[in-house]
PDB file of N, CA and C in Angstrom:
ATOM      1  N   UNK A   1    -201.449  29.913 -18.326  1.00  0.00           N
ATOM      2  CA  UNK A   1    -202.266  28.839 -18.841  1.00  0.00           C
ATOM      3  C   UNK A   1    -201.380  27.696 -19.360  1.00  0.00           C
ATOM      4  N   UNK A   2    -200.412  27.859 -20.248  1.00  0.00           N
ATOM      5  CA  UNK A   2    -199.498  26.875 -20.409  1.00  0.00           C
ATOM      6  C   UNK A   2    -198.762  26.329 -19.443  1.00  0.00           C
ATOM      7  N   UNK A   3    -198.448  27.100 -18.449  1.00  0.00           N
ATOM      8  CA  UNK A   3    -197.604  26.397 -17.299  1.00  0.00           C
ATOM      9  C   UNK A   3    -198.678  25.204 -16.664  1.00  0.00           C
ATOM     10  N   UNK A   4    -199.971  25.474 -16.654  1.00  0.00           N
ATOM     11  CA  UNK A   4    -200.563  24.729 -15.920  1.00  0.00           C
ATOM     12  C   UNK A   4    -201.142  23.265 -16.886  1.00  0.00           C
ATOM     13  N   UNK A   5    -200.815  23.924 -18.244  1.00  0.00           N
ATOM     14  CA  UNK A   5    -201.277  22.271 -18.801  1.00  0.00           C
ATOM     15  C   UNK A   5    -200.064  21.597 -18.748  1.00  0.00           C
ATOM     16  N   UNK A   6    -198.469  22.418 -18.688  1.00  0.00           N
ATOM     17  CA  UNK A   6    -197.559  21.642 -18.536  1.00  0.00           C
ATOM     18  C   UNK A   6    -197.493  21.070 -17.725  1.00  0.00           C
ATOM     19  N   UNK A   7    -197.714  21.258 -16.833  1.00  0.00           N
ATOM     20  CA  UNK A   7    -197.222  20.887 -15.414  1.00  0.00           C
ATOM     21  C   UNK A   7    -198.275  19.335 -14.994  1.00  0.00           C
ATOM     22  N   UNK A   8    -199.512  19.407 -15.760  1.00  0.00           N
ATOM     23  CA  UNK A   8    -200.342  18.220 -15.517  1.00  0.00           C
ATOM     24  C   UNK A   8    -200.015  17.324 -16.972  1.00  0.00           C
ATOM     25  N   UNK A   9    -199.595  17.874 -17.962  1.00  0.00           N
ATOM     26  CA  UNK A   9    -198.981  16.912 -18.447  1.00  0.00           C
ATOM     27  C   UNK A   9    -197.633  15.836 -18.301  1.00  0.00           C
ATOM     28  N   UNK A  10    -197.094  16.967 -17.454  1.00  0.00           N
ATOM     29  CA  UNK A  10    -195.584  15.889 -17.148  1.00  0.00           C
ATOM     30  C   UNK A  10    -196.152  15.253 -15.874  1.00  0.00           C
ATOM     31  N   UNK A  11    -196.667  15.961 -15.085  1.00  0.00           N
ATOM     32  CA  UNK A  11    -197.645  14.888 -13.903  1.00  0.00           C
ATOM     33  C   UNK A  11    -198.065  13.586 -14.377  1.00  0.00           C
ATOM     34  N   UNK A  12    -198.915  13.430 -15.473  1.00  0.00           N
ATOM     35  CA  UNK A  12    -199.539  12.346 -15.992  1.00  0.00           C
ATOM     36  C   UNK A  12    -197.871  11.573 -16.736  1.00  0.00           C
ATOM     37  N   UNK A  13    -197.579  12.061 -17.475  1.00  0.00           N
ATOM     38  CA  UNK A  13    -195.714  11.728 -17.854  1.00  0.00           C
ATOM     39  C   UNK A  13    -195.170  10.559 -16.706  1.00  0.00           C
ATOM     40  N   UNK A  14    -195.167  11.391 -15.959  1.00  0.00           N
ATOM     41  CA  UNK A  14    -194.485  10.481 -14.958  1.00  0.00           C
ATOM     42  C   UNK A  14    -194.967   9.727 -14.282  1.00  0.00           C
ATOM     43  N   UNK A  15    -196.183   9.379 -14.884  1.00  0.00           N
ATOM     44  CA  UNK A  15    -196.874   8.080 -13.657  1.00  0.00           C
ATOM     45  C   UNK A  15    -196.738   6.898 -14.214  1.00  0.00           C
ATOM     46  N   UNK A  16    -196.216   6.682 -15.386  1.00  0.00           N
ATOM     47  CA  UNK A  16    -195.814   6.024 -16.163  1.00  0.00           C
ATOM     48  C   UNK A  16    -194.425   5.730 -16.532  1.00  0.00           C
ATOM     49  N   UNK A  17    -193.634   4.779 -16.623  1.00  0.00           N
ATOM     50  CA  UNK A  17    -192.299   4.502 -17.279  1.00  0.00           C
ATOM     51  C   UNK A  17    -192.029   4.935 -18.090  1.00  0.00           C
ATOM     52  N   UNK A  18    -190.878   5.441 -18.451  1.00  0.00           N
ATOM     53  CA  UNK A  18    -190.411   5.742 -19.854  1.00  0.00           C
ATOM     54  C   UNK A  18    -189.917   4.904 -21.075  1.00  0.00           C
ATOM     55  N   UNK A  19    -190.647   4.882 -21.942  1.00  0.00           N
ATOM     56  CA  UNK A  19    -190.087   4.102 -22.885  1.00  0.00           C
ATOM     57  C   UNK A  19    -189.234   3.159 -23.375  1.00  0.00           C
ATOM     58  N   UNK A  20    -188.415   2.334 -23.268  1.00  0.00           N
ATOM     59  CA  UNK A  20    -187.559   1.641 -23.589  1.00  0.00           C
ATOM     60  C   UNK A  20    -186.078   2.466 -24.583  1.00  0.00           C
ATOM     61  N   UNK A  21    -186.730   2.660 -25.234  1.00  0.00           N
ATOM     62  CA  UNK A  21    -186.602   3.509 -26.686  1.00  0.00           C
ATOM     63  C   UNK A  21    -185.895   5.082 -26.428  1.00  0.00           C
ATOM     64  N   UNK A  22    -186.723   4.927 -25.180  1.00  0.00           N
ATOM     65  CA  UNK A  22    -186.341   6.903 -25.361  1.00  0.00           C
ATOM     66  C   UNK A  22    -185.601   7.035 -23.882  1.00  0.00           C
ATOM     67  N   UNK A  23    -184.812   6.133 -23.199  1.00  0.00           N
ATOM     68  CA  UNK A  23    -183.996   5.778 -22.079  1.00  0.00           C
ATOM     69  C   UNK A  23    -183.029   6.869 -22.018  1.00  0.00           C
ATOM     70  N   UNK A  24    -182.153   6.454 -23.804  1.00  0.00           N
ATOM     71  CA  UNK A  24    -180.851   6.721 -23.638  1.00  0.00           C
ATOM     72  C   UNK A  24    -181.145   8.277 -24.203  1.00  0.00           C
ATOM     73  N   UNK A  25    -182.168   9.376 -24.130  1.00  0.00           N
ATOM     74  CA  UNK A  25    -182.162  10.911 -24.315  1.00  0.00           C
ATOM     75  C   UNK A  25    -182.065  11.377 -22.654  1.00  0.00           C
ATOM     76  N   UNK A  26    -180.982  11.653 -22.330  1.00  0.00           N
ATOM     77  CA  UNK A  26    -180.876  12.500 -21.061  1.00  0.00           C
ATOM     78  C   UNK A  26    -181.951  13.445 -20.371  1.00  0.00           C
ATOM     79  N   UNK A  27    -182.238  14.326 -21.701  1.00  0.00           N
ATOM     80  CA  UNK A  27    -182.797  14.923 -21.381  1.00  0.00           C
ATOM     81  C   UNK A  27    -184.391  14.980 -20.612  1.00  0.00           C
ATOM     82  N   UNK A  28    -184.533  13.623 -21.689  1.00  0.00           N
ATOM     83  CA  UNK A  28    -185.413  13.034 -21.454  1.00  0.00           C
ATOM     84  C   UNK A  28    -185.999  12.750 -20.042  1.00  0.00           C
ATOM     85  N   UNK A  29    -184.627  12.059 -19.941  1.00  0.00           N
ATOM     86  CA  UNK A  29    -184.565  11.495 -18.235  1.00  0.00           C
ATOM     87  C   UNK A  29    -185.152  12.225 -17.100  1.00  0.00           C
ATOM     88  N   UNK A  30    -184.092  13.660 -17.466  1.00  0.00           N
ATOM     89  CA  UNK A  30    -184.386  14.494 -16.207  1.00  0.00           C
ATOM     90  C   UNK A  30    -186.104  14.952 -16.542  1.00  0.00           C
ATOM     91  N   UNK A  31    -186.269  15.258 -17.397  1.00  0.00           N
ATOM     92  CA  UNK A  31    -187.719  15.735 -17.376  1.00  0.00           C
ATOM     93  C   UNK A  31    -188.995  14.773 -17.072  1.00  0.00           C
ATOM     94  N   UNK A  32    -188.609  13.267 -16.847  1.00  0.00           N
ATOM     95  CA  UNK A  32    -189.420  12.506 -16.302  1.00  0.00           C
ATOM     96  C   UNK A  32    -188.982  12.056 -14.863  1.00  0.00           C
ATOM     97  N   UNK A  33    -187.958  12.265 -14.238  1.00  0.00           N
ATOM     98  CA  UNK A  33    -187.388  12.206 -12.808  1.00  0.00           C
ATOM     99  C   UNK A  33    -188.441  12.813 -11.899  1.00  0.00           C
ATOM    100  N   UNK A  34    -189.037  12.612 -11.212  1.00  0.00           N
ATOM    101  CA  UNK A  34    -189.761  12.776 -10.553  1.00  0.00           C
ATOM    102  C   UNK A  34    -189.350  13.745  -9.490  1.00  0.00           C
ATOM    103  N   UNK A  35    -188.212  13.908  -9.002  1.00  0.00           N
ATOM    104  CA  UNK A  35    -187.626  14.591  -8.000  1.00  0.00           C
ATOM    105  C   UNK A  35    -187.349  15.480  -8.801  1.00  0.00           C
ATOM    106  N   UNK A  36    -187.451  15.912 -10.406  1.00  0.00           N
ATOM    107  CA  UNK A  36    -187.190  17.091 -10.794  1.00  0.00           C
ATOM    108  C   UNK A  36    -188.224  18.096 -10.940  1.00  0.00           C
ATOM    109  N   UNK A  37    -188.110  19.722 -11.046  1.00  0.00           N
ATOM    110  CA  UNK A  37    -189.089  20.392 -11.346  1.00  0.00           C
ATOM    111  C   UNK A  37    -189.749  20.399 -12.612  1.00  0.00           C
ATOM    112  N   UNK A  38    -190.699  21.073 -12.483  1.00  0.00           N
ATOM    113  CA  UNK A  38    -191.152  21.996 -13.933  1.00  0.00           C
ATOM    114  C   UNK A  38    -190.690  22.395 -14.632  1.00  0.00           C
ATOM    115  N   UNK A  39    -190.010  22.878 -15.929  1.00  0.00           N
ATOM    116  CA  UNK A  39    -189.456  23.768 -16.781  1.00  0.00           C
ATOM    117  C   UNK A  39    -190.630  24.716 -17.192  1.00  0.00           C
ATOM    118  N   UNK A  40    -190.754  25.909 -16.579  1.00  0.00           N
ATOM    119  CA  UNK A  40    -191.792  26.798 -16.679  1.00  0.00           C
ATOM    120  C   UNK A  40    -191.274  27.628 -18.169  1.00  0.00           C
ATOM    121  N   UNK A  41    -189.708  27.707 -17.890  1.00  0.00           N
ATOM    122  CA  UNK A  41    -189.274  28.381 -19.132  1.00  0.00           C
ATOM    123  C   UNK A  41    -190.205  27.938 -20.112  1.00  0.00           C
ATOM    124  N   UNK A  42    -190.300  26.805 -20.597  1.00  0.00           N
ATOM    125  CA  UNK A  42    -191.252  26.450 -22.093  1.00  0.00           C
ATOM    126  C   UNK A  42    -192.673  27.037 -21.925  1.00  0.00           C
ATOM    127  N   UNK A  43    -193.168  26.963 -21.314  1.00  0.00           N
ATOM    128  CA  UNK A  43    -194.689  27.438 -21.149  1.00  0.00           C
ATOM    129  C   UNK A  43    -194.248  29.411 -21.126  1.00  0.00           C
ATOM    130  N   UNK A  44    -193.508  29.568 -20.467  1.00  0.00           N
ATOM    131  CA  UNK A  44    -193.017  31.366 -20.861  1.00  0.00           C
ATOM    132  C   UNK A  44    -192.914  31.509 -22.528  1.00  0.00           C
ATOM    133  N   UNK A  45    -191.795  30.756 -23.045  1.00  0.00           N
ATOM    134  CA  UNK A  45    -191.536  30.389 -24.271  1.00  0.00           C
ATOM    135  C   UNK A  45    -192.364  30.495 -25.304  1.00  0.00           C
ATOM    136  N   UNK A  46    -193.298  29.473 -25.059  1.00  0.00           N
ATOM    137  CA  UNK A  46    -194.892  29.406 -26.129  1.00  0.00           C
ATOM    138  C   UNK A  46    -195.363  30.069 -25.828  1.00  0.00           C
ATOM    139  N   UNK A  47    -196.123  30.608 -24.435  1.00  0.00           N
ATOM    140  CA  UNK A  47    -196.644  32.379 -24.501  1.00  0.00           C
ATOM    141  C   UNK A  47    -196.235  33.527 -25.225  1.00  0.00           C
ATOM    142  N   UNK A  48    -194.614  33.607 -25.022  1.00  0.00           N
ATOM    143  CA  UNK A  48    -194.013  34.842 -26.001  1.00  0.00           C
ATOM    144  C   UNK A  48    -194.404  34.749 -27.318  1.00  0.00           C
ATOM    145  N   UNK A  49    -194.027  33.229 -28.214  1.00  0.00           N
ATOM    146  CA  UNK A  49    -194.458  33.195 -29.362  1.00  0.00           C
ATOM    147  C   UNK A  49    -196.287  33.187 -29.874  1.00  0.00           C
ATOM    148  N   UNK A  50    -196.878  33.336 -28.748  1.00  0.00           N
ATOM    149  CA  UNK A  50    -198.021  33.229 -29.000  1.00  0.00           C
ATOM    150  C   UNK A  50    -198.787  34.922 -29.047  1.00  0.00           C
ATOM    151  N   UNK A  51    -198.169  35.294 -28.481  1.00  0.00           N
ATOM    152  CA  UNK A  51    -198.273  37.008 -28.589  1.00  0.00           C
ATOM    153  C   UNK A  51    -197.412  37.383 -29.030  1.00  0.00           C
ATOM    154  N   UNK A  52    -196.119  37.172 -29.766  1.00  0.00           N
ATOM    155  CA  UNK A  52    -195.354  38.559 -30.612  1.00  0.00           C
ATOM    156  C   UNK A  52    -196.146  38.689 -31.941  1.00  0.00           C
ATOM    157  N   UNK A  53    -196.980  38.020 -32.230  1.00  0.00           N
ATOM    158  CA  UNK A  53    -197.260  38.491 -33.666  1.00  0.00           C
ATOM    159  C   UNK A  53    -198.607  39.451 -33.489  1.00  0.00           C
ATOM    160  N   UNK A  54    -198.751  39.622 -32.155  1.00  0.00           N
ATOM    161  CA  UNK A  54    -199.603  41.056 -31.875  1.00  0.00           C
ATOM    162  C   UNK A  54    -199.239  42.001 -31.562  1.00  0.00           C
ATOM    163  N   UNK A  55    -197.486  41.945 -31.368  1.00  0.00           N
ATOM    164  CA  UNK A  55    -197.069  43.411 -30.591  1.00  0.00           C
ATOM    165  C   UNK A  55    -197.240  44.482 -32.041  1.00  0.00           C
ATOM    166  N   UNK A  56    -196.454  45.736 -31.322  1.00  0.00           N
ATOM    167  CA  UNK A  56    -196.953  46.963 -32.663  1.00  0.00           C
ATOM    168  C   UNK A  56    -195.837  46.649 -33.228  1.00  0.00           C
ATOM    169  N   UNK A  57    -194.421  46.365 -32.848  1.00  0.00           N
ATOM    170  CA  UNK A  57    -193.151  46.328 -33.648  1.00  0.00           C
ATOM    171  C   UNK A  57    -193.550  45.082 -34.243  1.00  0.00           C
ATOM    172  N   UNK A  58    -193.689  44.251 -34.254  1.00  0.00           N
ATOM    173  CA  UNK A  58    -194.011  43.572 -35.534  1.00  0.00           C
ATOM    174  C   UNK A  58    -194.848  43.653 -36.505  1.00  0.00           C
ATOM    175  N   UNK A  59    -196.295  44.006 -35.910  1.00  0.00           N
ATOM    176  CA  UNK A  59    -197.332  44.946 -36.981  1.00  0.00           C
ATOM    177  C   UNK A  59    -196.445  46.036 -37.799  1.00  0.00           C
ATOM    178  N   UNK A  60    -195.488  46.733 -37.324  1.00  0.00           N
ATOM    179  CA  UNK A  60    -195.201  48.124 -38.053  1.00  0.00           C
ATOM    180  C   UNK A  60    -194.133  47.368 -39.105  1.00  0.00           C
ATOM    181  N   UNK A  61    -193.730  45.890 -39.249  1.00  0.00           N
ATOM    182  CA  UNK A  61    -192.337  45.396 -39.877  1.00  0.00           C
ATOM    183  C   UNK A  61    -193.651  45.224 -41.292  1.00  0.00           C
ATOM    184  N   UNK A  62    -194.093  44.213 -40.806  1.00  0.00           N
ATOM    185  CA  UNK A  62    -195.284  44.070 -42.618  1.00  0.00           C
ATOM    186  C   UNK A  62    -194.389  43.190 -42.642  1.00  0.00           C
ATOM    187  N   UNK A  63    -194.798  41.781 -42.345  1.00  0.00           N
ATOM    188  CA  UNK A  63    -193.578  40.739 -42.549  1.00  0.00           C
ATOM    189  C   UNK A  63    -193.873  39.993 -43.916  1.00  0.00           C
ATOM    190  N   UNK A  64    -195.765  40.661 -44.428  1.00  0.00           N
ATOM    191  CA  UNK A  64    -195.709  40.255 -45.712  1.00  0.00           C
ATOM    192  C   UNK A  64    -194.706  39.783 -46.844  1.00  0.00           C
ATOM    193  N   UNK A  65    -194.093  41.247 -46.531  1.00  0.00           N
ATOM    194  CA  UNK A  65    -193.161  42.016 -47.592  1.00  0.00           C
ATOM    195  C   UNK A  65    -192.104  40.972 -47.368  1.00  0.00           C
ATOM    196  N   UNK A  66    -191.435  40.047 -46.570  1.00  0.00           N
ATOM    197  CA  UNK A  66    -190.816  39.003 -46.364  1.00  0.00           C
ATOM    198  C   UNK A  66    -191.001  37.540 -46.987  1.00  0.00           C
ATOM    199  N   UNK A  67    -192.578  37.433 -47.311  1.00  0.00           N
ATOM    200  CA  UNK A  67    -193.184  35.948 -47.779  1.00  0.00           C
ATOM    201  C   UNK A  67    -192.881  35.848 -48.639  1.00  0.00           C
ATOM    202  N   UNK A  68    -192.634  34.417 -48.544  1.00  0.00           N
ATOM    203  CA  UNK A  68    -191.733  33.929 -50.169  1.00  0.00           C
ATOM    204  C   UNK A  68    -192.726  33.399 -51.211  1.00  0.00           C
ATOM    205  N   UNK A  69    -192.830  34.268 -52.491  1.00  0.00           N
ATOM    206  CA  UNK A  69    -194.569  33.815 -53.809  1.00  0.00           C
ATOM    207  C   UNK A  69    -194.580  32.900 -53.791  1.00  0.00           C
TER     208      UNK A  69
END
C-alpha cells in the first residue's frame, strides 16, 4: 500500500520542476529525475515501522517500563 501511494506521489513530483531552493540537495535531484526509479525501500521501511509495535517480541519487552514520567 505504501509503495503505491509512493510511487503516485513522486509521479505527480515530477510533473513539476523542482524548486529553486531545493536544486542544490542531490538527493533531491535524483529522486525527481525522471529516468530514475522508485525507492521502494521507504515504503518497506514505513511498513516495518508500522507493524513492529504488534509483533510478540515487542509486546513481551513492556516498553512502558521505558517511558520517561
Amino acid at each position: 500500500m505504501f509503495g503505491g501511494v509512493l510511487t503516485l506521489l513522486l509521479l505527480q513530483l515530477r510533473q513539476w520542476p523542482l524548486p529553486y531552493a531545493l536544486t542544490g540537495q542531490e538527493w533531491l535531484n535524483r529522486l525527481h529525475a525522471k529516468d530514475s526509479g522508485i525507492p521502494y525501500g521507504i515504503a518497506l521501511a514505513i511498513g516495518a515501522l508500522m507493524i513492529y509495535p504488534e509483533t510478540e517480541w515487542v509486546k513481551a519487552i513492556n516498553l512502558a517500563h521505558f517511558a520517561i514520567p
